[in-house]
Protein backbone atom coordinates (compact mmCIF):
# COMPACT_ATOMS: atom_id res chain seq x y z
CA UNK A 1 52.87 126.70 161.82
CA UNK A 2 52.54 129.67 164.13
CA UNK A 3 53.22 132.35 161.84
CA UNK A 4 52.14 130.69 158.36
CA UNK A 5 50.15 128.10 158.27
CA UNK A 6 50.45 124.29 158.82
CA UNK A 7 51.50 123.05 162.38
CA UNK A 8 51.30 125.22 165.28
CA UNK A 9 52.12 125.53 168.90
CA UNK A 10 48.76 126.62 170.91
CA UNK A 11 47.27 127.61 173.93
CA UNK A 12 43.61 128.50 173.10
CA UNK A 13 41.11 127.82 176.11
CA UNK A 14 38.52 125.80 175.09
CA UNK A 15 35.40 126.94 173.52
CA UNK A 16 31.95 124.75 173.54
CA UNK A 17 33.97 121.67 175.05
CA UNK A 18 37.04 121.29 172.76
CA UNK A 19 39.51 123.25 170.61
CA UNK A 20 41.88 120.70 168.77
CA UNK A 21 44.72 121.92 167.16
CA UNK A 22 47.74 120.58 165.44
CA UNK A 23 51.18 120.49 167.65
CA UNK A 24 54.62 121.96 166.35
CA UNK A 25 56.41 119.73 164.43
CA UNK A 26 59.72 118.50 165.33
CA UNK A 27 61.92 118.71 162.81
CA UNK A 28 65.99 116.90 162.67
CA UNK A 29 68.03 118.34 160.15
CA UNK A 30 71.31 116.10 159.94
CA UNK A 31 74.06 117.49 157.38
CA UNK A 32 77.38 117.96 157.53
CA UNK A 33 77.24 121.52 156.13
CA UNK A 34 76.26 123.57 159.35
CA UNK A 35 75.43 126.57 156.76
CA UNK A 36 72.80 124.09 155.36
CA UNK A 37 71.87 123.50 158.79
CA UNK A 38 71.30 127.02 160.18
CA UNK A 39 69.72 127.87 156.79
CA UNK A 40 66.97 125.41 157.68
CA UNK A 41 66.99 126.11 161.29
CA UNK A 42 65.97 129.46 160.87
CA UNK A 43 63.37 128.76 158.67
CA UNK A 44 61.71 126.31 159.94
CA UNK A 45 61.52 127.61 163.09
CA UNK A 46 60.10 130.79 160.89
CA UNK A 47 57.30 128.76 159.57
CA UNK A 48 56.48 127.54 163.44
CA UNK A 49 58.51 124.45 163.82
CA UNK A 50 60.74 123.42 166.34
CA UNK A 51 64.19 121.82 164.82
CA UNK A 52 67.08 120.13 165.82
CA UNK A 53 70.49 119.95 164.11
CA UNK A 54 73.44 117.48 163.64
CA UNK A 55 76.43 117.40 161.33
CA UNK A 56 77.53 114.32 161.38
CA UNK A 57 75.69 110.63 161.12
CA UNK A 58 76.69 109.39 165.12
CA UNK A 59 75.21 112.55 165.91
CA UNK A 60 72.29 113.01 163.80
CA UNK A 61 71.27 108.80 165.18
CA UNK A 62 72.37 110.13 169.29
CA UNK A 63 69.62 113.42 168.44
CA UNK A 64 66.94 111.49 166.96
CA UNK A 65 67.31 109.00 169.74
CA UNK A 66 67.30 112.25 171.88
CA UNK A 67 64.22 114.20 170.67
CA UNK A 68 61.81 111.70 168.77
CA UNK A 69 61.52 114.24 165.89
CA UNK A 70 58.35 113.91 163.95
CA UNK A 71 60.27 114.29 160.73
CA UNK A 72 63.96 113.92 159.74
CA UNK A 73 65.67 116.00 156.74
CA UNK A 74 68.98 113.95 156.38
CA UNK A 75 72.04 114.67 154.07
CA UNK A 76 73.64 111.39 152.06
CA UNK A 77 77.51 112.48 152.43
CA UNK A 78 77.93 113.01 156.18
CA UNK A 79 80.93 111.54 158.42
CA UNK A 80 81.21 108.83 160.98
CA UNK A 81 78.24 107.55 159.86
CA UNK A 82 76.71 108.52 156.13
CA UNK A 83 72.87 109.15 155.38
CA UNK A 84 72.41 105.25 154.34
CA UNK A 85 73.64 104.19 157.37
CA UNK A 86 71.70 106.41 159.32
CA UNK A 87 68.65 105.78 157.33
CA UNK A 88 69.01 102.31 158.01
CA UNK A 89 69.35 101.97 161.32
CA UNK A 90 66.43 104.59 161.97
CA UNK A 91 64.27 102.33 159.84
CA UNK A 92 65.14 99.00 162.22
CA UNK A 93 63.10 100.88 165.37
CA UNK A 94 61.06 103.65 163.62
CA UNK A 95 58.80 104.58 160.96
CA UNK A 96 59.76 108.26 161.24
CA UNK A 97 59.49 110.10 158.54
CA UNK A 98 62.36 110.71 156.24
CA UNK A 99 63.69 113.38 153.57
CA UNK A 100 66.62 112.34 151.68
CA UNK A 101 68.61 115.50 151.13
CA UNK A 102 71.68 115.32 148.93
CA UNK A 103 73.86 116.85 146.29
CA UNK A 104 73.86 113.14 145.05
CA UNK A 105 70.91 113.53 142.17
CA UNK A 106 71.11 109.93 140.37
CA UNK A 107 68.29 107.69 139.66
CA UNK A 108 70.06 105.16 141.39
CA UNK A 109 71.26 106.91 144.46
CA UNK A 110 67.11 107.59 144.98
CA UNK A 111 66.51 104.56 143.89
CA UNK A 112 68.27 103.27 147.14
CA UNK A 113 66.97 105.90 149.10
CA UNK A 114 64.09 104.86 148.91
CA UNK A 115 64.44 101.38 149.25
CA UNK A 116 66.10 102.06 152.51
CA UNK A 117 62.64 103.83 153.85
CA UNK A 118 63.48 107.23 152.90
CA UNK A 119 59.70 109.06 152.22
CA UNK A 120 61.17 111.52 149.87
CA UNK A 121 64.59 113.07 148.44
CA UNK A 122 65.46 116.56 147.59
CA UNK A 123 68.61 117.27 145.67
CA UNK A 124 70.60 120.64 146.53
CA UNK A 125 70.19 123.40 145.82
CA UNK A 126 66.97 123.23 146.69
CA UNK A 127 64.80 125.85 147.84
CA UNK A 128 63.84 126.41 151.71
CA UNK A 129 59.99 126.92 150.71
CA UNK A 130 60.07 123.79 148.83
CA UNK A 131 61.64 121.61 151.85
CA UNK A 132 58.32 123.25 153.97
CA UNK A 133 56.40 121.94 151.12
CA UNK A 134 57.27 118.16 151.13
CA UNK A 135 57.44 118.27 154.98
CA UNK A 136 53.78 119.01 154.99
CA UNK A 137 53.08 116.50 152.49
CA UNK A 138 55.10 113.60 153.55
CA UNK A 139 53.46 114.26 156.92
CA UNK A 140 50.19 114.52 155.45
CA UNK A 141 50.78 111.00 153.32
CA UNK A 142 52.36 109.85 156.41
CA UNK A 143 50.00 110.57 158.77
CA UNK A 144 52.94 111.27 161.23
CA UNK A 145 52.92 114.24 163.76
CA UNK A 146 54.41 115.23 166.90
CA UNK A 147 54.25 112.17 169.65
CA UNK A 148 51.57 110.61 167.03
CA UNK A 149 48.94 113.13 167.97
CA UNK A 150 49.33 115.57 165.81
CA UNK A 151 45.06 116.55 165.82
CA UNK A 152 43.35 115.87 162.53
CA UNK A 153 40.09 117.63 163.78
CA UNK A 154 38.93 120.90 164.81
CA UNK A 155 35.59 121.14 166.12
CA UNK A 156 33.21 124.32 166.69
CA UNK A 157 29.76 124.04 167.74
CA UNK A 158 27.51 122.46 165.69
CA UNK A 159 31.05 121.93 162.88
CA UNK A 160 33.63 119.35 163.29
CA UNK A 161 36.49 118.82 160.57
CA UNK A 162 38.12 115.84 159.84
CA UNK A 163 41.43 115.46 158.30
CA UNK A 164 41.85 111.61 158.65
CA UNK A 165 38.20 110.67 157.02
CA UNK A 166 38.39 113.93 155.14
CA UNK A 167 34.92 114.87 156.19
CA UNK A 168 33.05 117.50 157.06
CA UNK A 169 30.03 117.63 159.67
CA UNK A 170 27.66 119.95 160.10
CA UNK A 171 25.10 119.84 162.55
CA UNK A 172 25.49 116.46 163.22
CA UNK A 173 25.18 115.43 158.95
CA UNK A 174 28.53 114.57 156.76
CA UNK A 175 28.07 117.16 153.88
CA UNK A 176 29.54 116.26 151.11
CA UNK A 177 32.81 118.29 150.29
CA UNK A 178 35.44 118.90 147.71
CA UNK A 179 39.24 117.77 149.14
CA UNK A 180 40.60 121.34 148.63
CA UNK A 181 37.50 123.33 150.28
CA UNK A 182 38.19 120.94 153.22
CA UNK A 183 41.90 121.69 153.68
CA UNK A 184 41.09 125.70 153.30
CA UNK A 185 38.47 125.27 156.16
CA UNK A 186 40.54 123.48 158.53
CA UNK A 187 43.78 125.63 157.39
CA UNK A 188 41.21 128.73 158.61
CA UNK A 189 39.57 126.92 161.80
CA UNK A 190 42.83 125.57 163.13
CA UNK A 191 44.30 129.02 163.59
CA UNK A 192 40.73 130.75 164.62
CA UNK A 193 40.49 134.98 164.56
CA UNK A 194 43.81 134.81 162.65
CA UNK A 195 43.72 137.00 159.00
CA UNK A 196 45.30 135.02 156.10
CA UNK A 197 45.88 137.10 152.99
CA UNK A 198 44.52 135.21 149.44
CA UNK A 199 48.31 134.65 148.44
CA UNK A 200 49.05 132.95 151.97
CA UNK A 201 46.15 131.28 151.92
CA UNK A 202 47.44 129.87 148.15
CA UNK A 203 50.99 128.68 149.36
CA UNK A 204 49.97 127.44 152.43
CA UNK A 205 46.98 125.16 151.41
CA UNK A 206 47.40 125.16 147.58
CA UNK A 207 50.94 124.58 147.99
CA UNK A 208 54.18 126.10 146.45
CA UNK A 209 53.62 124.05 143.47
CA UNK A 210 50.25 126.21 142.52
CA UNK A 211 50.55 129.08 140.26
CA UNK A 212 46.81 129.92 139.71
CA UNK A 213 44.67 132.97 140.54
CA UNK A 214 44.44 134.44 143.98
CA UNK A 215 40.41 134.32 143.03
CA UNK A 216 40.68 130.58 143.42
CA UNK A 217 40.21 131.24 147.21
CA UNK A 218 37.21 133.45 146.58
CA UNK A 219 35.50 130.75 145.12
CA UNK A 220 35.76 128.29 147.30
CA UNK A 221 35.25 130.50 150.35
CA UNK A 222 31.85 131.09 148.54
CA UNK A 223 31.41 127.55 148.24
CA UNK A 224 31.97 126.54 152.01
CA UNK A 225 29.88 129.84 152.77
CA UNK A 226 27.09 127.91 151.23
CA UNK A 227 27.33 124.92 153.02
CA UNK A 228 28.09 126.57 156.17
CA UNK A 229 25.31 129.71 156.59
CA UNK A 230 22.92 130.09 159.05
CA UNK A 231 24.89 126.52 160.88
CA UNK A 232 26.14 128.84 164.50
CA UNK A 233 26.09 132.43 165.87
CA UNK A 234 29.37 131.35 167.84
CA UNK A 235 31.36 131.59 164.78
CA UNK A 236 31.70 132.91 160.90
CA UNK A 237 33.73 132.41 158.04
CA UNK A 238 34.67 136.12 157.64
CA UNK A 239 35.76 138.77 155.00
CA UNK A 240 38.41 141.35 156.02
CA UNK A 241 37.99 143.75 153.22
CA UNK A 242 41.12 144.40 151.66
CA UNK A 243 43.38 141.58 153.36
CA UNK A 244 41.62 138.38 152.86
CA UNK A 245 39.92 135.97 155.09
CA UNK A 246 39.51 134.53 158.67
CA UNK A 247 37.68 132.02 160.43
CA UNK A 248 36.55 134.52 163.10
CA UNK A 249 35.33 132.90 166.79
CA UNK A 250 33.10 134.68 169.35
CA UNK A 251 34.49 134.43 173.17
């Protein structure tokens, strides 16, 4: 995301060899409400994606054809062509990533969802931060990512991250480290000199789902502090008294 968190379009020069970094993530919303569709448009785009829109199924099939979005948000009661349809004939050429999103809220209407290859379903109303939510995680149990290369590693001198292995080296050794200390370090080190407040730093990495204390973060700053000290004078995990936290880089 460019402005909170998750996947964002960069530019960085590179610094001791490499800078990886995760693209933008191209999002299709297909529903026939274009209220709906301008609602999510606006904030995804907030939140650092880039998104396409469609309002009917013929449409929504000729964009994703179009555009090779990374993930597709698709409503059940379109025209020309409804969300089954287009589910299904996404699913005969692609494993793209699919959100069902629907007023329809049945066990069995999911039920068929997901046996068409929809990855997840949403019933309306829904809320706009939770749709950011499951993108990131379907992507994330997906693996998928803009043109497949979405970057799973950042790597610093003497640190590398790993998102796929969910590992953490330092100096050349795999330290052993909790899941949730690794996701906070890569949130920090993929967006490098950039301050995240405690409560951003919560609902991007902990999710919307987390209601716990902002102190959380503390902690497990304190906890990668440890494992990280004394690794590289070419870059910190830093305090910004009275904001939050950064992972700060030295040109």
């Amino acid at each position: 995301m460019a402005a909170a968190g998750g996947f964002a379009r960069t530019g960085w020069t590179k610094f001791e060899g490499k800078w990886k970094t995760m693209s933008v993530c191209k999002v299709l919303v297909a529903d026939d409400d274009s209220n709906i569709c301008e609602l999510l448009r606006l904030y995804l785009e907030k939140e650092g994606h880039t998104v396409f829109t469609a309002n009917d199924g013929e449409e929504a099939l000729g964009k994703f054809q179009e555009e090779n979005p990374d993930i597709i948000l698709l409503d059940i009661m379109m025209p020309k062509l409804d969300g089954w349809q287009v589910c299904r004939e996404i699913r005969k050429k692609s494993d793209c990533p699919i959100i069902m999103i629907t007023a329809k809220g049945e066990t069995f209407d999911k039920v068929l969802g997901l046996e068409l290859g929809a990855d997840d379903y949403v019933v309306k109303p829904f809320d706009a931060k939770e749709i950011v939510a499951r993108i990131k995680a379907v992507l994330r149990r997906t693996g998928k990512s803009s043109n497949e290369l979405n970057s799973k590693e950042v790597s610093y001198d003497k640190l590398v991250v790993n998102m796929v292995k969910y590992e953490l080296k330092v100096d050349g050794r795999v330290v052993d480290t909790p899941p949730k200390e690794l996701e906070l370090l890569f949130h920090l080190a993929s967006n490098p000199n950039r301050v995240y407040t405690r409560d951003q730093l919560l609902d991007e990495v902990w999710g919307f789902e987390y209601y716990g204390d902002s102190r959380t973060v503390d902690v497990h700053v304190k906890r990668l502090r440890e494992k990280l000290e004394g690794v590289s004078d070419k870059w910190s995990l830093k305090t910004v008294w009275g904001v939050g936290y950064k992972f700060e880089v030295k040109e």
